[in-house]
N, C-alpha and C. Protein backbone atom coordinates (compact mmCIF):
# COMPACT_ATOMS: atom_id res chain seq x y z
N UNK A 1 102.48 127.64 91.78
CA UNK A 1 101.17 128.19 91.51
C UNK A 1 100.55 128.60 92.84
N UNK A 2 100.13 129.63 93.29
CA UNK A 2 99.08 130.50 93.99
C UNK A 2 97.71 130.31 93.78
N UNK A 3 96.82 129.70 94.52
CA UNK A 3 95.42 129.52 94.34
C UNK A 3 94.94 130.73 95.63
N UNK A 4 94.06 132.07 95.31
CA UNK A 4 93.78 132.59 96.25
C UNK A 4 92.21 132.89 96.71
N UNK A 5 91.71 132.06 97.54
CA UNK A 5 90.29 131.34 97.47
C UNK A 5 90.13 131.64 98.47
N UNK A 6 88.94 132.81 99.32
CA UNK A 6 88.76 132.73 100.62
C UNK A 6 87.74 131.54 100.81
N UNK A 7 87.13 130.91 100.16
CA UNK A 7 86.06 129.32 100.74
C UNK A 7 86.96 128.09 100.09
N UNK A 8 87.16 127.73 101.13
CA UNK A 8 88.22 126.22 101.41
C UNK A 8 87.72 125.11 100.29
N UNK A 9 86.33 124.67 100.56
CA UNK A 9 85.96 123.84 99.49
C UNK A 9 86.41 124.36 97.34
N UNK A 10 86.03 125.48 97.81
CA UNK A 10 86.56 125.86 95.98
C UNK A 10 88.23 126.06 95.80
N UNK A 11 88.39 126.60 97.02
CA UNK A 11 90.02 126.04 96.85
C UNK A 11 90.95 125.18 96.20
N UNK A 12 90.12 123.96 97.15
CA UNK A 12 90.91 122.75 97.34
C UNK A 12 90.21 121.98 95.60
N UNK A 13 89.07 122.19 95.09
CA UNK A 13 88.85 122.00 93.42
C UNK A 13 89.45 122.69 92.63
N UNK A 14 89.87 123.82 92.70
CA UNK A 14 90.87 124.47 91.95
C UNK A 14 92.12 123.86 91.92
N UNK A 15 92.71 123.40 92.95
CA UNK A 15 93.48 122.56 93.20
C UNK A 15 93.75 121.30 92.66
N UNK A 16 93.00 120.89 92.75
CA UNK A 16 92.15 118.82 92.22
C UNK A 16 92.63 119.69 90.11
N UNK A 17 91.60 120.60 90.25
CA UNK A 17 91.36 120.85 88.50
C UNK A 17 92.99 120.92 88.07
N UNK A 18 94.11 121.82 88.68
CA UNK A 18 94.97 121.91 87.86
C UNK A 18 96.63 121.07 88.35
N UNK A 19 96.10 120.20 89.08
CA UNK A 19 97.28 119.14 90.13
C UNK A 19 97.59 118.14 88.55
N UNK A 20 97.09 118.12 87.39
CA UNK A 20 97.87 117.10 86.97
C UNK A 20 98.44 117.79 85.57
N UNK A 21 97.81 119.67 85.85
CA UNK A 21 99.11 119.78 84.48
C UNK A 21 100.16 120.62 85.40
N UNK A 22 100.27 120.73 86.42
CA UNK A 22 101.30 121.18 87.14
C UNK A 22 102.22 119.66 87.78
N UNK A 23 101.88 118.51 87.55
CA UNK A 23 102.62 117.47 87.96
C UNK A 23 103.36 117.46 86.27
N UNK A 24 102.30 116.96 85.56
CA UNK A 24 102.67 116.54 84.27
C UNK A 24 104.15 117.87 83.98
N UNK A 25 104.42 118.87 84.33
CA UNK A 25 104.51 119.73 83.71
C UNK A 25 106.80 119.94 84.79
N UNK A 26 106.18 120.03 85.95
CA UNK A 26 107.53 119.83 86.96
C UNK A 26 108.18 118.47 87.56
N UNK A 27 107.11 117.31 87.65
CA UNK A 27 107.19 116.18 87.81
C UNK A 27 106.74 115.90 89.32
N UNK A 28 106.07 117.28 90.28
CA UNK A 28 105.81 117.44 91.13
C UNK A 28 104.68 118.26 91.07
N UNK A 29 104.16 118.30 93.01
CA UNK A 29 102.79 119.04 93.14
C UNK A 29 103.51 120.15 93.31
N UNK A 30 103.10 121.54 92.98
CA UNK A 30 103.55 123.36 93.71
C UNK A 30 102.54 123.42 93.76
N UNK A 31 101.80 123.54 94.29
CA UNK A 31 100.21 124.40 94.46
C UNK A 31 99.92 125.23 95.70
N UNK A 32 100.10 126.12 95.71
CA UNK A 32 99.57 126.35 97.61
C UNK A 32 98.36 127.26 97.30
N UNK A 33 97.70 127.15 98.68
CA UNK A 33 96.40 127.85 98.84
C UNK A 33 96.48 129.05 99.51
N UNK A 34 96.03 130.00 99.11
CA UNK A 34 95.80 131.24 100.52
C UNK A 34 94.33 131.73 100.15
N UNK A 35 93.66 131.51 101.76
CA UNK A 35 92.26 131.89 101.80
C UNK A 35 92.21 133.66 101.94
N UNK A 36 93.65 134.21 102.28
CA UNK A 36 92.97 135.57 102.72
C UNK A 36 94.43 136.67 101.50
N UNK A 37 94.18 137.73 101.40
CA UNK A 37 94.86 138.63 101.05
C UNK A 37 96.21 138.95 101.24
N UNK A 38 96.73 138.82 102.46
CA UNK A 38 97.49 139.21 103.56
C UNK A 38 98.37 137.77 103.35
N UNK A 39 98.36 136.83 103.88
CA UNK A 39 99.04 135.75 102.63
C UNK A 39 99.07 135.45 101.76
N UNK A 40 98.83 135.84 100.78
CA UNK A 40 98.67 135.51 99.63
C UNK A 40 99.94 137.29 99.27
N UNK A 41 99.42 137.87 99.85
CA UNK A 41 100.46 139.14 99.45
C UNK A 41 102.15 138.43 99.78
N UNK A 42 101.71 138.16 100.84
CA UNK A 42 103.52 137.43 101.66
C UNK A 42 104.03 136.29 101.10
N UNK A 43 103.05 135.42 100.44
CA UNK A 43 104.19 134.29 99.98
C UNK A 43 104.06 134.56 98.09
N UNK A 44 103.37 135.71 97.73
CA UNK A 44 103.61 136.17 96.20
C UNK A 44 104.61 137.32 96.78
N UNK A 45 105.23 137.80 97.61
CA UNK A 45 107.00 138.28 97.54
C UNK A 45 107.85 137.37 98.02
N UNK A 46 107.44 136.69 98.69
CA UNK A 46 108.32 135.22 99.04
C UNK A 46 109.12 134.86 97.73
N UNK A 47 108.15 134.17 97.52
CA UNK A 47 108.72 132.89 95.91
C UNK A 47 107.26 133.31 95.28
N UNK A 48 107.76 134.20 94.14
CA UNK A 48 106.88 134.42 92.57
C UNK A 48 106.48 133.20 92.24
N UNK A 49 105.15 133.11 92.32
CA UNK A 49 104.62 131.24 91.64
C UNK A 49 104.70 131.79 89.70
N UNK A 50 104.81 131.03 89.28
CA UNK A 50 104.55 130.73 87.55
C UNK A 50 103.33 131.42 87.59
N UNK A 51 102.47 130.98 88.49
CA UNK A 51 100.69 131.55 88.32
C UNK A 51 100.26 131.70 89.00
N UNK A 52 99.16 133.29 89.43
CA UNK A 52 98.56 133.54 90.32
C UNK A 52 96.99 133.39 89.70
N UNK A 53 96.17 132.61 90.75
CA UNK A 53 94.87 132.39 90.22
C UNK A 53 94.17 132.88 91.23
N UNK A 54 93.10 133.85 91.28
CA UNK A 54 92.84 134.96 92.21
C UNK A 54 91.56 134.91 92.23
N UNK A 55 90.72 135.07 93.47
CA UNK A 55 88.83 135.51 93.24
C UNK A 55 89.37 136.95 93.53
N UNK A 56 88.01 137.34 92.91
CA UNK A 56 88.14 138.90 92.26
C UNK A 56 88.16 139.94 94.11
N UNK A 57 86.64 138.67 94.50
CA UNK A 57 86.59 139.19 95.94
C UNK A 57 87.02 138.42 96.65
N UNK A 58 88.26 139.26 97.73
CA UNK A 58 88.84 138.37 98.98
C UNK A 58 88.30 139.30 100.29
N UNK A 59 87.19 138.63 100.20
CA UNK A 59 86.58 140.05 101.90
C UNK A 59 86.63 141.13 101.54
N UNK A 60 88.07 141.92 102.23
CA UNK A 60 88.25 143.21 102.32
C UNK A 60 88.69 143.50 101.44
N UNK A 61 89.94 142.73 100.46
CA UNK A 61 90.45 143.15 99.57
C UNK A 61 89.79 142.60 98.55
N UNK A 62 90.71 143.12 97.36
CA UNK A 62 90.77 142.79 96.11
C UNK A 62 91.32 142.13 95.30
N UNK A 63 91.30 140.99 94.88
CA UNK A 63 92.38 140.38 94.46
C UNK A 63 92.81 141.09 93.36
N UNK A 64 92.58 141.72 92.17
CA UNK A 64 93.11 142.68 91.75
C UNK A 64 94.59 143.48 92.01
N UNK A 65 94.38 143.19 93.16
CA UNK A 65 95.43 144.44 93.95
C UNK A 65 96.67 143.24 93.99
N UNK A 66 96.27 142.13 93.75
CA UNK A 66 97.44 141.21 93.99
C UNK A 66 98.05 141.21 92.30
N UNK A 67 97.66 141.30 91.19
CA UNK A 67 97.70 141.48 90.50
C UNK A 67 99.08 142.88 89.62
N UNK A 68 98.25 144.05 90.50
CA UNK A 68 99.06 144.93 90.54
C UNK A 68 100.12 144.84 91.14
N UNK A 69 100.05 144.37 92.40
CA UNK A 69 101.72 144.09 92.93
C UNK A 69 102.52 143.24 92.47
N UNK A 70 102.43 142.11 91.97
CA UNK A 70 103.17 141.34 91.12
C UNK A 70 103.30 141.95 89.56
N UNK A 71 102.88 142.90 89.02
CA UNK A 71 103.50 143.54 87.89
C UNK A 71 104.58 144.76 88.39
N UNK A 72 103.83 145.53 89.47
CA UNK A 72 104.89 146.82 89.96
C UNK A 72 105.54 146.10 90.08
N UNK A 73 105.94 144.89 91.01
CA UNK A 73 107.27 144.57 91.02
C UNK A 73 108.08 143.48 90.62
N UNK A 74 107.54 143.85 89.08
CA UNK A 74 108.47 143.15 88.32
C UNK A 74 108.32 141.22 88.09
N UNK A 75 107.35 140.83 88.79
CA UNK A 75 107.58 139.37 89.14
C UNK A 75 107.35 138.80 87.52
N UNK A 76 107.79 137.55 87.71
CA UNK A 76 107.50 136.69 86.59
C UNK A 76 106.53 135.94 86.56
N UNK A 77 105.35 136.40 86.97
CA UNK A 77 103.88 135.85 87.24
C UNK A 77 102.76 135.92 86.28
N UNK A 78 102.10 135.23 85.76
CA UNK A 78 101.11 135.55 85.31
C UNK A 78 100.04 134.94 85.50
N UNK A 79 98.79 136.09 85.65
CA UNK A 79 97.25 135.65 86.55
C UNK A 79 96.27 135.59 85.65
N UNK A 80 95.22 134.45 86.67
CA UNK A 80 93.75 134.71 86.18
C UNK A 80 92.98 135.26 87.23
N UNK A 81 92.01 136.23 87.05
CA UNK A 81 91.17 136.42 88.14
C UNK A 81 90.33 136.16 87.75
N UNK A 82 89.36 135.74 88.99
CA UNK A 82 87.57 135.52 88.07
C UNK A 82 86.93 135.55 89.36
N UNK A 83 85.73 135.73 88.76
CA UNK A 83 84.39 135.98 89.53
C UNK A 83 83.29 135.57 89.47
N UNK A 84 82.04 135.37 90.19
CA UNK A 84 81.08 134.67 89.90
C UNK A 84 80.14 134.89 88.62
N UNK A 85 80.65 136.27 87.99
CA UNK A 85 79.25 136.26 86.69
C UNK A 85 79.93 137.27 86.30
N UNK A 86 80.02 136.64 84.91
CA UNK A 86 80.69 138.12 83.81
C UNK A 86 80.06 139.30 83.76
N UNK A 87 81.13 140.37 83.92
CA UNK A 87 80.65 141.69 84.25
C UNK A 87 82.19 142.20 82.81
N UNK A 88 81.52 142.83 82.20
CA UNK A 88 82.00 143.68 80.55
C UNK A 88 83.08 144.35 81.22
N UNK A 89 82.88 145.38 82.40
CA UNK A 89 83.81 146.39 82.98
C UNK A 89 84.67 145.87 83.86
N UNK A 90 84.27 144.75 84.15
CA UNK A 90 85.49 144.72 84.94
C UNK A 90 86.59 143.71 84.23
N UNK A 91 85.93 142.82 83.30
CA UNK A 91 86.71 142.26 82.38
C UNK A 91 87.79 143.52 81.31
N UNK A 92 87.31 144.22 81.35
CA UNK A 92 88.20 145.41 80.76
C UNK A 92 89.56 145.62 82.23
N UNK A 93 89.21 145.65 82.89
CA UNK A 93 90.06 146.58 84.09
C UNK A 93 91.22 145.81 84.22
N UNK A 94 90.54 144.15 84.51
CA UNK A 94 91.37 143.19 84.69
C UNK A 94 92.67 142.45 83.45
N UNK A 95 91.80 142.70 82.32
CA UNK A 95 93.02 142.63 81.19
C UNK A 95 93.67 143.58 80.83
N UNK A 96 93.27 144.98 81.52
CA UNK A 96 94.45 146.20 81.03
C UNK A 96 94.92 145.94 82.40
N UNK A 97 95.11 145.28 83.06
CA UNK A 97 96.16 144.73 84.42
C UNK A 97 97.08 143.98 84.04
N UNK A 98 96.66 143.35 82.75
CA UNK A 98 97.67 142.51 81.88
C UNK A 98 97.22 140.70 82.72
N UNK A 99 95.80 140.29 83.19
CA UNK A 99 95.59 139.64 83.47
C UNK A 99 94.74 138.45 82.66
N UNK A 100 94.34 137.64 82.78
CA UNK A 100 93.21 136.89 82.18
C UNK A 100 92.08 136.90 82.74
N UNK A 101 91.10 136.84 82.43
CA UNK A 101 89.68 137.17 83.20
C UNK A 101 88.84 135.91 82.83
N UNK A 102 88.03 135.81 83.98
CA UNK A 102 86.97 134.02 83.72
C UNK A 102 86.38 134.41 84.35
N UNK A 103 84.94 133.15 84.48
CA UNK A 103 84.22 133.46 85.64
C UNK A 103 84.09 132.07 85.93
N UNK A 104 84.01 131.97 87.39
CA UNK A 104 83.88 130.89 88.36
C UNK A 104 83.66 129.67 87.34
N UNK A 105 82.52 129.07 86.81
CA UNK A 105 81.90 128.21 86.22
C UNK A 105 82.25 127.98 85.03
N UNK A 106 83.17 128.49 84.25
CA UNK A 106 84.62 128.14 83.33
C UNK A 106 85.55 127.27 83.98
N UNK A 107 86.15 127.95 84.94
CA UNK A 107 87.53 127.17 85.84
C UNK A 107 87.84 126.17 85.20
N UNK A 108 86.60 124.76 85.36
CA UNK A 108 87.18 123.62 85.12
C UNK A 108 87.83 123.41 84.02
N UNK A 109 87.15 124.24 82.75
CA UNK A 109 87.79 123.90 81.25
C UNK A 109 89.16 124.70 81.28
N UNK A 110 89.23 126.28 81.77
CA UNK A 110 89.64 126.94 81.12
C UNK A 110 90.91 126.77 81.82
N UNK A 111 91.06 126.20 83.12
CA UNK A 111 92.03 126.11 83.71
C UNK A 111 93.47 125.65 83.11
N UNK A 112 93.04 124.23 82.88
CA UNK A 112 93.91 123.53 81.75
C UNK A 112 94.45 124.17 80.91
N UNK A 113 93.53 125.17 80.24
CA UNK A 113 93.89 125.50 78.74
C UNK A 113 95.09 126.75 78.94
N UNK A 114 95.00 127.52 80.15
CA UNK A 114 95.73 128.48 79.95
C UNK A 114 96.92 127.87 80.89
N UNK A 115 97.22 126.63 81.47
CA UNK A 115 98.30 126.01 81.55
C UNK A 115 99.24 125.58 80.74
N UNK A 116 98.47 125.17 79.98
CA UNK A 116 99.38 124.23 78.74
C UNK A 116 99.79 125.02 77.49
N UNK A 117 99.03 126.21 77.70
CA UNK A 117 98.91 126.95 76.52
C UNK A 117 100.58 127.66 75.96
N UNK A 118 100.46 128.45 74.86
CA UNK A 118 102.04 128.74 74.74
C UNK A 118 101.58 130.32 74.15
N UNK A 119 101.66 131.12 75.15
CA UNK A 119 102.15 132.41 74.82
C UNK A 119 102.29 133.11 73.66
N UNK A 120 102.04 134.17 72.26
CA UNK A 120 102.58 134.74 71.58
C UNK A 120 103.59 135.67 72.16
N UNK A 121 104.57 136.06 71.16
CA UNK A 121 105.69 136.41 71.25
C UNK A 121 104.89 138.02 72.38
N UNK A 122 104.32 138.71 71.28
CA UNK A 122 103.81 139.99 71.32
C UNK A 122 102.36 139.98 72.11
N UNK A 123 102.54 138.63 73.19
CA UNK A 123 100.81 139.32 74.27
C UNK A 123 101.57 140.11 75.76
N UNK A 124 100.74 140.82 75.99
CA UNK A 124 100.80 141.71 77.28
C UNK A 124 101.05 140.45 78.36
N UNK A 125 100.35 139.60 78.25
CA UNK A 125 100.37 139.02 79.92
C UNK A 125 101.81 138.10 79.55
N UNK A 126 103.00 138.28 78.50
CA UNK A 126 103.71 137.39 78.95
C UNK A 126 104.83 138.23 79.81
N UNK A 127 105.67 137.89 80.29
CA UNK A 127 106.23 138.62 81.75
C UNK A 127 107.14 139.69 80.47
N UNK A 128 107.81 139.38 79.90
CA UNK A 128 108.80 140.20 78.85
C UNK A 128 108.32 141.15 78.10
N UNK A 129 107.23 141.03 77.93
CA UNK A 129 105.99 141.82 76.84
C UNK A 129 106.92 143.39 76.89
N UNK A 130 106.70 143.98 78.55
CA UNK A 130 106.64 145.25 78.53
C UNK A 130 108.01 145.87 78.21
N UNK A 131 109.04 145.20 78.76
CA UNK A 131 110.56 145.59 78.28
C UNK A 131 110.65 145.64 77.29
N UNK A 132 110.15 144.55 76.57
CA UNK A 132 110.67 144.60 75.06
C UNK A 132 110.21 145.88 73.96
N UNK A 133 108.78 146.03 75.06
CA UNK A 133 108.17 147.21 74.31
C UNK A 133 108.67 148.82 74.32
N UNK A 134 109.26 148.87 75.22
CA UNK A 134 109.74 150.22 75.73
C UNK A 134 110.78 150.31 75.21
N UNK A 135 111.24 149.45 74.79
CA UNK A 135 112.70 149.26 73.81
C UNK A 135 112.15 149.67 72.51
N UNK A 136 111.06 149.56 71.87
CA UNK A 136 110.59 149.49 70.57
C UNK A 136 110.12 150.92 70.07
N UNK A 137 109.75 150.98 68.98
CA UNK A 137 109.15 152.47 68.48
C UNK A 137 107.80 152.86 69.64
N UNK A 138 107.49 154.31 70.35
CA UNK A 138 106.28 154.20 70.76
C UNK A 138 106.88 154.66 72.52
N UNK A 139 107.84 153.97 72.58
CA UNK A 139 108.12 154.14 73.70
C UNK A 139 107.47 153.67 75.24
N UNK A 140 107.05 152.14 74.39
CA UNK A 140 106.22 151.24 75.41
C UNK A 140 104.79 151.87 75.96
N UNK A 141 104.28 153.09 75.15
CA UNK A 141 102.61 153.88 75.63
C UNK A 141 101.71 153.35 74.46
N UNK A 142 101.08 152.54 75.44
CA UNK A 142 99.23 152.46 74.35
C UNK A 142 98.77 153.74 73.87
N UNK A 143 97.94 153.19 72.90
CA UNK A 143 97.38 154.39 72.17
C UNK A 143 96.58 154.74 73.20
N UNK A 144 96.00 154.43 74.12
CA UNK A 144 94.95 155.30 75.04
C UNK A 144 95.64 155.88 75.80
N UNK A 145 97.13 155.86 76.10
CA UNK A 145 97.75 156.65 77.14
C UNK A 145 98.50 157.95 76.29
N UNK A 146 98.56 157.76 74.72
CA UNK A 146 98.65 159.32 74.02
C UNK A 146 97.50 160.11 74.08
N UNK A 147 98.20 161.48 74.63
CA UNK A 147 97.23 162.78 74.20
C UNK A 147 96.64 162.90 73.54
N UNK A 148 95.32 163.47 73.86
CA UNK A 148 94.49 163.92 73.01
C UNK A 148 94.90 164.95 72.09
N UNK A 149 95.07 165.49 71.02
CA UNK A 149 94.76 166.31 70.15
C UNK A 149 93.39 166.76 69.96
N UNK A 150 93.34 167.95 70.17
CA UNK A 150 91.66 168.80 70.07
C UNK A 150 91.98 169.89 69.02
């Protein structure tokens, strides 16, 4: 698991919040922290964590953008990003990223839940989703990515 937190104190609670379904779960701690972009880019091509958990804002970047690079390339990752106060649009942006979206002051509950949780066959954020789809009738394109007819 990837925690990517530029303030150390919320870090290290993100950490505390999900250290006992990631023990319960490998029989060990994986957790690492990256406060900035730029690591967090290098050790998500390193070793793909199970989960990237992302603030929306990292300074300069975006965590977003970490998001996108672990789908372009292929990883077997799947993220939450969140931010301090629900915003409608960007909760759109971030789940057609194929991500999960929260905001800060959830974490503690929601953390758990999307640990333990079990996937449908047919959701976007599970890593297989998209192969399987492009294999299928449709040719793996959402209806918003067909042409308009006028």
């Amino acid at each position: 698991m990837l925690i990517v937190e530029p303030n150390l104190p919320i870090a290290t609670a993100l950490a505390r919040i999900v250290e006992p379904e990631t023990r319960n779960r490998n029989g060990r701690e994986e957790v690492t922290l990256c406060s900035d972009f730029s690591t967090a880019r290098a050790r998500l091509r390193a070793a793909p964590p199970e989960w990237l958990i992302t603030a929306l804002q990292l300074r300069e970047y975006n965590g977003l953008n970490l998001v996108y690079l672990a789908a372009g390339a292929g990883l077997p990752t799947r993220s939450i990003v969140y931010t301090e106060a629900n915003d409608t649009g960007l909760a759109r942006e971030i789940r057609a990223a194929g991500a999960f979206y929260e905001v800060r002051p959830r974490l503690r509950v929601a953390l758990p839940a999307y640990l333990s949780a079990v996937l449908p066959a047919q959701d976007r954020r599970d890593v297989g989703f998209y192969g399987r789809r492009r294999n299928g009738r449709g040719g793996g394109r959402r209806a918003v990515d067909q042409p308009l007819v006028i």
